[in-house]
N, C-alpha and C. Protein backbone atom coordinates (compact mmCIF):
# COMPACT_ATOMS: atom_id res chain seq x y z
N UNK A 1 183.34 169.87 102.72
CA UNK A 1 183.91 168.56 103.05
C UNK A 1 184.26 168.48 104.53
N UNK A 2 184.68 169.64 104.83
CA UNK A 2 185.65 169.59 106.63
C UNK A 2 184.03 169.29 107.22
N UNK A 3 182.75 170.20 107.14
CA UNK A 3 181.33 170.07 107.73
C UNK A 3 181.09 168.68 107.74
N UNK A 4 181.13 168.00 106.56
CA UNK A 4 180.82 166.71 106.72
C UNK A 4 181.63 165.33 107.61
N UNK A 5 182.74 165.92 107.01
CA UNK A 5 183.46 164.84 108.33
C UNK A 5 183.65 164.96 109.89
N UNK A 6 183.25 166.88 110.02
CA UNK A 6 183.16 166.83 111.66
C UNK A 6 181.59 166.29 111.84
N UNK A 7 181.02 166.27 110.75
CA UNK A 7 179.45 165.82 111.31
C UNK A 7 179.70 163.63 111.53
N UNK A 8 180.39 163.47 110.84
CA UNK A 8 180.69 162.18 110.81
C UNK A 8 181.54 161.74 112.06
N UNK A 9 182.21 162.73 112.54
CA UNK A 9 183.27 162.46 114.12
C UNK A 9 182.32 162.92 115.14
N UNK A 10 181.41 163.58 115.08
CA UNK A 10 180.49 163.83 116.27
C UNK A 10 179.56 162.56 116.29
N UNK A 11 179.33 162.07 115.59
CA UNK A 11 178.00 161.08 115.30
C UNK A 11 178.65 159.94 115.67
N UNK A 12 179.93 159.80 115.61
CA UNK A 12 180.81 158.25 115.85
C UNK A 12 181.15 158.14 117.57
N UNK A 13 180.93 159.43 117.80
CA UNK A 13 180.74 159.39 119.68
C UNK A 13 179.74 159.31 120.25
N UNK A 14 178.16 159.83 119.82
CA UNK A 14 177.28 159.72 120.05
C UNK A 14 176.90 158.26 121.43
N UNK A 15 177.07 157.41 120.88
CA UNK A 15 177.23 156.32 122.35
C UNK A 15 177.92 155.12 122.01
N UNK A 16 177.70 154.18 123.18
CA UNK A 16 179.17 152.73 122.93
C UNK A 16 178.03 152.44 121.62
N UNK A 17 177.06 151.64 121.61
CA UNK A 17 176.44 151.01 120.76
C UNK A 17 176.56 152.12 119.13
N UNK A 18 176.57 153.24 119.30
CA UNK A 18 176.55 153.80 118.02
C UNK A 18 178.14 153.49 117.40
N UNK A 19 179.04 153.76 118.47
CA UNK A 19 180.26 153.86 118.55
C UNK A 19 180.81 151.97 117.70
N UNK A 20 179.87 151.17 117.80
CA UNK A 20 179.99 149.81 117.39
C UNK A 20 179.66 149.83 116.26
N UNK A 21 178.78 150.29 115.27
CA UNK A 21 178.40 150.40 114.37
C UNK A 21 179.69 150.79 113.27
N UNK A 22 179.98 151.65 113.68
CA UNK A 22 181.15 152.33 112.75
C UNK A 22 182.41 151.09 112.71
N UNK A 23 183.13 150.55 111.38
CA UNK A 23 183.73 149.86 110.84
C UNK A 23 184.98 150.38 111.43
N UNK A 24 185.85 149.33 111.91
CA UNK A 24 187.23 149.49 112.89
C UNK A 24 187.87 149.87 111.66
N UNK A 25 187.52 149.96 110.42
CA UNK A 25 188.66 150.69 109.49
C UNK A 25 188.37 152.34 108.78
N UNK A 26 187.53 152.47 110.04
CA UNK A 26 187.33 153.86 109.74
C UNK A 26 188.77 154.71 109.92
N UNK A 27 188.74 156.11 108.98
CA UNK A 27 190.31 156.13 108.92
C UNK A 27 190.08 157.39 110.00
N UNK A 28 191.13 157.69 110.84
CA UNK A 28 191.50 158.82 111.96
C UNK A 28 191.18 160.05 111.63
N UNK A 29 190.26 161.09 112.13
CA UNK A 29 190.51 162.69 111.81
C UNK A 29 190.61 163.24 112.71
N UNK A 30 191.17 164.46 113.37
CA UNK A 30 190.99 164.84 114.49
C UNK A 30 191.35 166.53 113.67
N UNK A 31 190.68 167.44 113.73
CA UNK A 31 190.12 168.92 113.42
C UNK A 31 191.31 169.76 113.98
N UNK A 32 191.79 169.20 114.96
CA UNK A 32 193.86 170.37 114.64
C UNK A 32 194.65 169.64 114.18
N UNK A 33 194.37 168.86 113.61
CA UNK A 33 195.63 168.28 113.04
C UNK A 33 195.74 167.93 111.74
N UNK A 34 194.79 168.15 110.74
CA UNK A 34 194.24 167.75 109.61
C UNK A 34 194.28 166.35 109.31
N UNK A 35 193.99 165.76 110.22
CA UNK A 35 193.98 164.17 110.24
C UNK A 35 195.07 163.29 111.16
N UNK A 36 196.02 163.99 111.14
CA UNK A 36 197.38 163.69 112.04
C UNK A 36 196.41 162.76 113.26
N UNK A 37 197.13 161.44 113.51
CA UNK A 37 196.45 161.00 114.58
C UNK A 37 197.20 161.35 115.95
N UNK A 38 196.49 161.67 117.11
CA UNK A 38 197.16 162.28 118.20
C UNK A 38 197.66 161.42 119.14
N UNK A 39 198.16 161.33 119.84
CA UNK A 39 199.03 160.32 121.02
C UNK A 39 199.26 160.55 122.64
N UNK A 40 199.87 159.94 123.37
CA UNK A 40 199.19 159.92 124.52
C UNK A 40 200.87 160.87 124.94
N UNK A 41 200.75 161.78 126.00
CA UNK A 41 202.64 162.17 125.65
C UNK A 41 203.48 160.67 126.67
N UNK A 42 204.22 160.52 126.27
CA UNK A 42 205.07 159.02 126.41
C UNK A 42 206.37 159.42 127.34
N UNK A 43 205.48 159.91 128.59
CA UNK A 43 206.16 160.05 129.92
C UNK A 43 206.59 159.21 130.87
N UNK A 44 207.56 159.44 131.47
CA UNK A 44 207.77 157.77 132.65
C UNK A 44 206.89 158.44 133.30
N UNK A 45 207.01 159.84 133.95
CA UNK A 45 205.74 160.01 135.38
C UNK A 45 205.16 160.67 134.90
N UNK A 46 204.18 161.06 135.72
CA UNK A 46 202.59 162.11 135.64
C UNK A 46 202.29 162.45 136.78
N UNK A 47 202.05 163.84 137.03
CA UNK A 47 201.88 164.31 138.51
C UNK A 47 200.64 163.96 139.14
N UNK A 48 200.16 163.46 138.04
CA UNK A 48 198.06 162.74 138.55
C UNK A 48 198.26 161.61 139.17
N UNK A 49 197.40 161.54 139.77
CA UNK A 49 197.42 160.07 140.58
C UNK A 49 195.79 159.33 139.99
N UNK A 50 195.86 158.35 140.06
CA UNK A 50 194.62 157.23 139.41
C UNK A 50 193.67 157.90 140.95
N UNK A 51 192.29 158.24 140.23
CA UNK A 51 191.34 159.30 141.13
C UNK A 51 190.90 160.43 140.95
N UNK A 52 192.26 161.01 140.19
CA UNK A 52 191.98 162.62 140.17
C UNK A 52 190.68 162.70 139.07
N UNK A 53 189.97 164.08 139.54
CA UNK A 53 189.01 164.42 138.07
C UNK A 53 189.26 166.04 137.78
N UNK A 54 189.73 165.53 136.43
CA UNK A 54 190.26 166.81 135.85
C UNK A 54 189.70 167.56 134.97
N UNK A 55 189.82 168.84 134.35
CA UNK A 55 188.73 169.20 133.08
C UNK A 55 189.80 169.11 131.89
N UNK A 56 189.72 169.15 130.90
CA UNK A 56 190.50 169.04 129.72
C UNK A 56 189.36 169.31 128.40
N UNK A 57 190.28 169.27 127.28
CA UNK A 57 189.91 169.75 125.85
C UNK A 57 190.47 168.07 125.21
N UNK A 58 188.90 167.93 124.14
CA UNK A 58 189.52 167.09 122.89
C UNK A 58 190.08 167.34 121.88
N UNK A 59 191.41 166.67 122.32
CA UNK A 59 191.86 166.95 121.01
C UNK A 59 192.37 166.35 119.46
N UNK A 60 191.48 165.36 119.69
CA UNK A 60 191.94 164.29 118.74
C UNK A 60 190.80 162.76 119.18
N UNK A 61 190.37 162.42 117.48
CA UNK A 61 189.42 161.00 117.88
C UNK A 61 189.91 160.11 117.10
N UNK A 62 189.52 158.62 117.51
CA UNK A 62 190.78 157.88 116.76
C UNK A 62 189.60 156.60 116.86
N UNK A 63 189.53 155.36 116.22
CA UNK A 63 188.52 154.83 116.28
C UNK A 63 188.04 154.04 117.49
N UNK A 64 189.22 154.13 118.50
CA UNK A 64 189.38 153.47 119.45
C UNK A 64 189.29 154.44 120.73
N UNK A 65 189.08 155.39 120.78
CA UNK A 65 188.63 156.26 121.55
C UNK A 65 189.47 158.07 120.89
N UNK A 66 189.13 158.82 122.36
CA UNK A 66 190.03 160.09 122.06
C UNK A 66 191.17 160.63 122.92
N UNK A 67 191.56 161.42 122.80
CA UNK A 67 192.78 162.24 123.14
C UNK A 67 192.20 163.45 124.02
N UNK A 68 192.42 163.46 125.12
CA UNK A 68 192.05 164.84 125.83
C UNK A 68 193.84 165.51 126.65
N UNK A 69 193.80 166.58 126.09
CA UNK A 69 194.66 167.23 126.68
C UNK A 69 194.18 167.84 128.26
N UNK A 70 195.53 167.68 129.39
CA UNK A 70 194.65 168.32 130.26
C UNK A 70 195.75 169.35 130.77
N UNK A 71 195.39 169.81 132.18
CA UNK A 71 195.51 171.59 132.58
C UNK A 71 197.11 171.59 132.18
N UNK A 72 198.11 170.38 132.50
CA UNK A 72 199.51 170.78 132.47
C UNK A 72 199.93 170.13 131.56
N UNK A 73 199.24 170.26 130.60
CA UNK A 73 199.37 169.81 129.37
C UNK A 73 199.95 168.51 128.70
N UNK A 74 199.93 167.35 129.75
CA UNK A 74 199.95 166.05 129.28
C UNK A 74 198.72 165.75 128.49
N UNK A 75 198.95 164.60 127.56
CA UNK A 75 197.32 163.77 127.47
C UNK A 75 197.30 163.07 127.35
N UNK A 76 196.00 162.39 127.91
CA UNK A 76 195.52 160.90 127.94
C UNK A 76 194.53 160.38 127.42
N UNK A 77 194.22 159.24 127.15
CA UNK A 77 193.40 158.55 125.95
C UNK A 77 192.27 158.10 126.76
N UNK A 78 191.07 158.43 126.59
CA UNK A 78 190.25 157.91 126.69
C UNK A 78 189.21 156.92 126.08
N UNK A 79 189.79 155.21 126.26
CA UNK A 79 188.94 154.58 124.95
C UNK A 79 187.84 154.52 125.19
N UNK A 80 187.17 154.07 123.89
CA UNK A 80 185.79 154.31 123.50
C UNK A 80 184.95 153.64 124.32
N UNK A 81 185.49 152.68 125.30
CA UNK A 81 184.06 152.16 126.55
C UNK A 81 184.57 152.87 127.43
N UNK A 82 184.80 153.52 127.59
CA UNK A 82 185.22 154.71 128.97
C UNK A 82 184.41 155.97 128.35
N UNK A 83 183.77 155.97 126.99
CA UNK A 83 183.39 157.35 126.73
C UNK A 83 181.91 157.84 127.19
N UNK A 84 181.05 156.71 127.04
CA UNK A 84 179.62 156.93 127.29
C UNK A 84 179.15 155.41 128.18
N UNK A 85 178.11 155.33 128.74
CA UNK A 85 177.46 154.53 129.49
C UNK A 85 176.57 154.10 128.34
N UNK A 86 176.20 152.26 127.94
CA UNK A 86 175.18 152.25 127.13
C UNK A 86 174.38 152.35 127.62
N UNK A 87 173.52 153.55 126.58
CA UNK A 87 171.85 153.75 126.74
C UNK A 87 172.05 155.51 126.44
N UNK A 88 173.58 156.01 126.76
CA UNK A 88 173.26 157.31 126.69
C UNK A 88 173.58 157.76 125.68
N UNK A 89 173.34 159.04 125.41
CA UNK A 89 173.13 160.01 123.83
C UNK A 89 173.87 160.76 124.07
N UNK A 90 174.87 161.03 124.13
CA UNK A 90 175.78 162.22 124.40
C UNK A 90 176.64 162.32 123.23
N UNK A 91 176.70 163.12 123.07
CA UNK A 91 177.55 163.69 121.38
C UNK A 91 178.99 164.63 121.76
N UNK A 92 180.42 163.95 121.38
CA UNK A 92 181.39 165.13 121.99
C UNK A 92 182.15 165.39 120.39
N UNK A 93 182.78 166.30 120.09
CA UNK A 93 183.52 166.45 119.38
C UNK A 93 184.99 167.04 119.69
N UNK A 94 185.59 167.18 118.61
CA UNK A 94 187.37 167.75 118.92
C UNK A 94 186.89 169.45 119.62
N UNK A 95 187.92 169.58 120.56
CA UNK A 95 187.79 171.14 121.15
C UNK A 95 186.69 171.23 122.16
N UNK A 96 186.00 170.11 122.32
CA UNK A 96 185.18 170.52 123.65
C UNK A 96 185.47 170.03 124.45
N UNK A 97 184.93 170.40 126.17
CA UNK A 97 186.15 170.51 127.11
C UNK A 97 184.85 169.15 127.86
N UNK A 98 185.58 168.68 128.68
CA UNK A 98 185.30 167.13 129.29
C UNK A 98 185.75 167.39 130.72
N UNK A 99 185.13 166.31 131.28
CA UNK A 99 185.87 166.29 132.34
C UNK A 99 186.19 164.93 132.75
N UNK A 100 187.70 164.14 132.96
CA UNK A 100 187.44 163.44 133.20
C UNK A 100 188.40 162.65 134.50
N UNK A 101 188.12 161.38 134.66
CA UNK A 101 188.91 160.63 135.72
C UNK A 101 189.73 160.27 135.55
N UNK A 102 191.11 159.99 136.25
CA UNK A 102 192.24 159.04 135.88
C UNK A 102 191.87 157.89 136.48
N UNK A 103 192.13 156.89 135.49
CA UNK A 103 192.37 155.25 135.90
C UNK A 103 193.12 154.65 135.36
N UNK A 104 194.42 155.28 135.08
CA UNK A 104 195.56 154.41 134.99
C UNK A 104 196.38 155.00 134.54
N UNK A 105 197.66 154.67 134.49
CA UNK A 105 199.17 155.31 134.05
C UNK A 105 199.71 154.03 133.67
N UNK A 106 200.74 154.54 132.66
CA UNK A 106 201.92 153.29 132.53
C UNK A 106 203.30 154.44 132.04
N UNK A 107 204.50 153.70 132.86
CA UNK A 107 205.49 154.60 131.88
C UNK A 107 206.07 154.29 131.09
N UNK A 108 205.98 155.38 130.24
CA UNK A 108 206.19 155.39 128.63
C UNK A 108 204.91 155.31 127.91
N UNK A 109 203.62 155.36 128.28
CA UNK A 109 202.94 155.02 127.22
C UNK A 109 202.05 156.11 127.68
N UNK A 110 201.98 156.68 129.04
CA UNK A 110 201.50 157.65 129.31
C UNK A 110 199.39 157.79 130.13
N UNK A 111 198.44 158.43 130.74
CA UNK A 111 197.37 158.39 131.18
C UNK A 111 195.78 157.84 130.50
N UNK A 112 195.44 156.71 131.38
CA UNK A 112 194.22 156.17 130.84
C UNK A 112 193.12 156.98 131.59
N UNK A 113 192.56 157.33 130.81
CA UNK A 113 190.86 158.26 131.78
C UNK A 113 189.89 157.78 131.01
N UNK A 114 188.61 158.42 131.81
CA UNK A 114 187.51 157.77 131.61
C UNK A 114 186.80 159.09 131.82
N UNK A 115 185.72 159.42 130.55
CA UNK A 115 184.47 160.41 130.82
C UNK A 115 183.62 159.93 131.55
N UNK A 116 183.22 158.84 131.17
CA UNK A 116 181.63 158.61 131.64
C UNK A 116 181.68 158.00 133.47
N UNK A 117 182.24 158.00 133.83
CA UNK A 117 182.72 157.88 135.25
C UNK A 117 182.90 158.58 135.99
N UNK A 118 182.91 160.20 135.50
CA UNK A 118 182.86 161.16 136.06
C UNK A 118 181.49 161.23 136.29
N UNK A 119 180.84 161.02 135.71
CA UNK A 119 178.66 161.43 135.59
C UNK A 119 178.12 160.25 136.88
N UNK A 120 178.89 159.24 136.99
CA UNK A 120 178.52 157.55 137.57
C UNK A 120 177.78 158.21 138.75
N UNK A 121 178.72 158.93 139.85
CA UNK A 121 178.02 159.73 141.67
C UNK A 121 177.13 160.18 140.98
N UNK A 122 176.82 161.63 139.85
CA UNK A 122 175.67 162.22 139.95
C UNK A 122 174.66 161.31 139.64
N UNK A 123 175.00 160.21 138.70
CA UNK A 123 173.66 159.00 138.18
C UNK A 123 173.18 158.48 139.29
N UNK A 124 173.87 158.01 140.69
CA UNK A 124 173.42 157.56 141.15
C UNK A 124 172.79 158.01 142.43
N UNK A 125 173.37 159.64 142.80
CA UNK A 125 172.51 160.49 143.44
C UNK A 125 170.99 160.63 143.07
N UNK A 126 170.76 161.10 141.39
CA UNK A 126 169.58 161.25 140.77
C UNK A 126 168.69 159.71 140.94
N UNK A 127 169.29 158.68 140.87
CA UNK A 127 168.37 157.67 140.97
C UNK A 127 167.69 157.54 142.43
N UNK A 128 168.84 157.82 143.37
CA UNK A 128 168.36 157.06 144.57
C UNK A 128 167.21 158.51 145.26
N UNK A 129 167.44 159.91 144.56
CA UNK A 129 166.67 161.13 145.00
C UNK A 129 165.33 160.70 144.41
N UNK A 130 165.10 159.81 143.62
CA UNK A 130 163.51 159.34 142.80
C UNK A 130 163.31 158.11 142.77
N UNK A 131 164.04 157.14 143.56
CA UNK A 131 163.63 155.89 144.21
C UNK A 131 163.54 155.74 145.36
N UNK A 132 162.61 154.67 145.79
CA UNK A 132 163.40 154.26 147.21
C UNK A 132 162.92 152.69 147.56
N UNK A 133 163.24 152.09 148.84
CA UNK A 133 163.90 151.03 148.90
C UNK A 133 161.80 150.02 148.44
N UNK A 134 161.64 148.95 147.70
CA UNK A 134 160.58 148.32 147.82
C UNK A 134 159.45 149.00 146.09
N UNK A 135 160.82 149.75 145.80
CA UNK A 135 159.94 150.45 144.27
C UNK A 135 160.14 149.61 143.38
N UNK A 136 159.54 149.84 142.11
CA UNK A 136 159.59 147.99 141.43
C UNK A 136 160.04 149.36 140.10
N UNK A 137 160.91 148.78 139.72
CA UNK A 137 161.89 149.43 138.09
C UNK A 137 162.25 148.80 136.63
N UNK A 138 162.45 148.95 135.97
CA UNK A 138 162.16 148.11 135.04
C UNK A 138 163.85 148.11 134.25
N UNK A 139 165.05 147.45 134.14
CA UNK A 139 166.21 147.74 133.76
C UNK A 139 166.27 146.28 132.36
N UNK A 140 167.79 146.16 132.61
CA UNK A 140 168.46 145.90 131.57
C UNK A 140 169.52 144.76 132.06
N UNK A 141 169.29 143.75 131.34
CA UNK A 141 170.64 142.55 132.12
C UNK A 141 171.93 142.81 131.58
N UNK A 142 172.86 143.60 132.64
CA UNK A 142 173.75 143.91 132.44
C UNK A 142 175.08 142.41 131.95
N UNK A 143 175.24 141.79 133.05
CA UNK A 143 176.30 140.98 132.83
C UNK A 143 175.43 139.48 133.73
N UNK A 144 176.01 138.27 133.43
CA UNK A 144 175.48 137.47 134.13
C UNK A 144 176.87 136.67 134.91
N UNK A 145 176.91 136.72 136.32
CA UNK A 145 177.98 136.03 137.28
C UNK A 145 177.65 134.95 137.79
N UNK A 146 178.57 134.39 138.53
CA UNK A 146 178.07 133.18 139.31
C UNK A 146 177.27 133.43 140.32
N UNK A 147 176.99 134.55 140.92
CA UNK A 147 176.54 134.62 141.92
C UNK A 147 175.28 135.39 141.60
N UNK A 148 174.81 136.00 140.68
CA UNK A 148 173.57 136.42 139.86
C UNK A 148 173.82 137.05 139.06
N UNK A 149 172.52 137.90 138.62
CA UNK A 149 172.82 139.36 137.19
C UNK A 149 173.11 140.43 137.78
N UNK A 150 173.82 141.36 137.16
CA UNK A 150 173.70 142.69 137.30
C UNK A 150 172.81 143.47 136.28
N UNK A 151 172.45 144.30 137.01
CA UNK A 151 171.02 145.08 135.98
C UNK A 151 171.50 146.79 135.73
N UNK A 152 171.14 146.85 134.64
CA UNK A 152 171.39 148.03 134.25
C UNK A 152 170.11 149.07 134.74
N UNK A 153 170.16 150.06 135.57
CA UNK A 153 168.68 150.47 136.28
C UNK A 153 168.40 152.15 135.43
N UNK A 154 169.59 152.62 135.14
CA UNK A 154 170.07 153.52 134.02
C UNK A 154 171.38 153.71 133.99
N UNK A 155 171.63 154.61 132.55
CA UNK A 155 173.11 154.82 132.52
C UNK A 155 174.42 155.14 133.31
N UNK A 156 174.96 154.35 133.66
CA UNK A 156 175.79 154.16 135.15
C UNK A 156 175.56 153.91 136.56
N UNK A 157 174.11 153.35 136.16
CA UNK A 157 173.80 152.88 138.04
C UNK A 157 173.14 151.39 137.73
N UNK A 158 173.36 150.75 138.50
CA UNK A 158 173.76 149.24 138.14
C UNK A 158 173.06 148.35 139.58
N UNK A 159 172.55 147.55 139.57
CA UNK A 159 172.29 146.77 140.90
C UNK A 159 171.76 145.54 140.48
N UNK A 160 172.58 144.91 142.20
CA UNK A 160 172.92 143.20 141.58
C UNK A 160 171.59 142.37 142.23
N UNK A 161 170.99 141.59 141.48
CA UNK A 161 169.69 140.63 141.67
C UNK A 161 170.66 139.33 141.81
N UNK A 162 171.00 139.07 143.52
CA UNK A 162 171.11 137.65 143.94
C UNK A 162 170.67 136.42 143.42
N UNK A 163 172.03 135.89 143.26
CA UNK A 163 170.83 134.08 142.79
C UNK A 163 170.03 133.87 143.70
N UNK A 164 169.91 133.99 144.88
CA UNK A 164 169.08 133.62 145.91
C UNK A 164 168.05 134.43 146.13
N UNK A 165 167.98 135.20 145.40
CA UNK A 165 166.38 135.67 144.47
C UNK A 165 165.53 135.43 143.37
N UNK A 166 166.28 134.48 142.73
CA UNK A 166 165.86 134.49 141.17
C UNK A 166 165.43 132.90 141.67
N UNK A 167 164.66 132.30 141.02
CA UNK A 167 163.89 131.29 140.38
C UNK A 167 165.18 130.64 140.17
N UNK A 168 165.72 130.88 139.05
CA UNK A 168 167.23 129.75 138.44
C UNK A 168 168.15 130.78 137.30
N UNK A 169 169.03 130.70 137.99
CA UNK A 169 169.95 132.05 137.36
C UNK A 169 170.31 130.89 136.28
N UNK A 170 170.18 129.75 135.87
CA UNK A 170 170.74 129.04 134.33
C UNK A 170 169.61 129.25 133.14
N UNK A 171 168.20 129.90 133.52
CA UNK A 171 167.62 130.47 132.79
C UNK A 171 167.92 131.38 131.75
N UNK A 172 169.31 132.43 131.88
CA UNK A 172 169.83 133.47 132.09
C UNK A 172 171.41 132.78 131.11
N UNK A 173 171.47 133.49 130.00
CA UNK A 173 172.80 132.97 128.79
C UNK A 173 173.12 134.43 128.58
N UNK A 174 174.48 134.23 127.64
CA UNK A 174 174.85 135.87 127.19
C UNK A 174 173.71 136.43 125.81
N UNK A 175 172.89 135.69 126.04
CA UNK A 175 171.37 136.00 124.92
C UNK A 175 170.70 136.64 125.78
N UNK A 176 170.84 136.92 126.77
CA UNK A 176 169.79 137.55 127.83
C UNK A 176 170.53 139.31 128.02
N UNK A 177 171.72 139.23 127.62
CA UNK A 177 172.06 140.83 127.97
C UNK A 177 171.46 141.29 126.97
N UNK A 178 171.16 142.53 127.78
CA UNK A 178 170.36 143.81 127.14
C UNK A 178 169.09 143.29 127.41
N UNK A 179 168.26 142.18 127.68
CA UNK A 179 166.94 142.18 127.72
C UNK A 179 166.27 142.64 128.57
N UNK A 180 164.97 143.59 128.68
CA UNK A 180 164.50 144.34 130.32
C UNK A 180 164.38 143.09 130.91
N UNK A 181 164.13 143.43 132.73
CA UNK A 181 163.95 143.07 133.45
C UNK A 181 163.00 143.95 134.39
N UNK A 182 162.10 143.05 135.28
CA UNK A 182 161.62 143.74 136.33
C UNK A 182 162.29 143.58 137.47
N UNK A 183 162.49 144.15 138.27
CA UNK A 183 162.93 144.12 139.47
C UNK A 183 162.61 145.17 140.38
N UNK A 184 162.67 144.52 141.90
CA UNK A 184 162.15 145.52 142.97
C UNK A 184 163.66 145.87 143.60
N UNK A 185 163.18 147.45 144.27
CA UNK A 185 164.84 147.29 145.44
C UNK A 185 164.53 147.21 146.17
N UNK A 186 165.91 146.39 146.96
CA UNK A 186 165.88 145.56 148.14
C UNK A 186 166.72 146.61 149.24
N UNK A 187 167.81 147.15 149.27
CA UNK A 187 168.90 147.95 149.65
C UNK A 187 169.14 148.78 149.17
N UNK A 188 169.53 149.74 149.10
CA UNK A 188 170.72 151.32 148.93
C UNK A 188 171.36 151.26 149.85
N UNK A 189 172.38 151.02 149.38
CA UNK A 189 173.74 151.46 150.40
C UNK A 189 174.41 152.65 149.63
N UNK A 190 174.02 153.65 150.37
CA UNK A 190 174.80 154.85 149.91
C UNK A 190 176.29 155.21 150.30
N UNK A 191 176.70 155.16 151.20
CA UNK A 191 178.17 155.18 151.03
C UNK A 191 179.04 154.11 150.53
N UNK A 192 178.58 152.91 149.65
CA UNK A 192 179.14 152.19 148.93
C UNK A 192 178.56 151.94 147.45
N UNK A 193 177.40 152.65 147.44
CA UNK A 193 177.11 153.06 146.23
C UNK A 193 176.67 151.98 145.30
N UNK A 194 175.81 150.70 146.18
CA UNK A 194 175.48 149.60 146.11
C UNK A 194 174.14 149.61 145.81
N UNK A 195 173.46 148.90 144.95
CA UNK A 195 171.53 148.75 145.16
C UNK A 195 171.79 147.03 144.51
N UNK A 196 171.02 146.63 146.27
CA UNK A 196 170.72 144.82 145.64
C UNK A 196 168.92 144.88 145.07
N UNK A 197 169.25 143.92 144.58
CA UNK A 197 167.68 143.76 143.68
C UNK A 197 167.04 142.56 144.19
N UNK A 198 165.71 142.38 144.18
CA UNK A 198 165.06 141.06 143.42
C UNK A 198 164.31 141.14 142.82
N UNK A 199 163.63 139.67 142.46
CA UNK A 199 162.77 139.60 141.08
C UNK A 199 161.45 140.43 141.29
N UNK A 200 160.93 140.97 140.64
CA UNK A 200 159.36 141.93 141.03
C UNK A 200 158.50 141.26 140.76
């Protein structure tokens, strides 16, 4: 029975989109605690500052994200869109060690972090080491703004296609996220960690 439900808590992290699938009344397990759901410790301060990247252990999954303990033994919650980038396959379970970012504190309720934000620099080192500026790529319509789309180019690297590239950005509804796109790059800005697009 314990095999099957850690196979059922590994599979519910697997990614955001898998992570959607699973029914918000799925009930809590976390593997030290025999189900006990875990909590964030409910400190006024924290010696971390929003930035730091730390390594830590899971210790607890909850349907809304998990619990990572870190080196001085506070912990903080990492919810479930802070866990993976959609598109990626990554599988974590209770007891394996993470590494992650702080992005936020509150007191009394204690540290917000984020895994998949730690991976974001290397994603976008690896992209820009096997692109370069005038290559035509094939992504994903991330979000649509007033001022154009953002494209998903892979998991955590992102670049924005100007309205003043596109044909007619009202073409473009929340029916259009997730659909590929072609696009060429226009820019890398590497110390801001920027890629503008247009249409290919």
């Amino acid at each position: 029975m314990r095999a099957l439900i850690n196979r059922f808590v590994n599979r519910f992290l697997t990614s955001e989109d898998k992570q959607q699938e699973v029914g918000m009344s799925t009930l809590p397990f976390d593997a030290n605690t025999g189900g006990r759901s875990q909590r964030r410790n409910n400190r006024e301060t924290t010696e971390y500052h929003i930035g730091d990247e730390l390594s830590g252990f899971i210790t607890g999954i909850e349907h809304f994200g998990v619990f990572v303990r870190l080196p001085n033994g506070e912990s903080g919650l990492v919810f479930k869109h802070e866990v993976t980038w959609p598109g990626e396959d990554i599988t974590y379970g209770v007891g394996d060690k993470v590494n992650v970012l702080v992005i936020g504190f509150k007191s009394g309720r204690g540290l917000s972090l984020s895994i998949r934000q730690t991976r974001a620099n290397q994603a976008f080192q690896e992209f820009v080491s096997e692109h370069k500026v005038g290559d035509t790529v094939v992504g994903k319509v991330k979000s649509i703004v007033g001022y154009g789309l953002f494209v998903t180019l892979r998991p955590g690297v992102f670049g924005l296609l100007h309205v003043s590239s596109m044909p007619d950005l009202r073409a473009y509804s929340r029916d259009s996220i997730g659909e590929s796109i072609a696009v060429r790059l226009v820019d890398i800005n590497l110390p801001g960690k920027r890629i503008t697009l247009e249409m290919a």
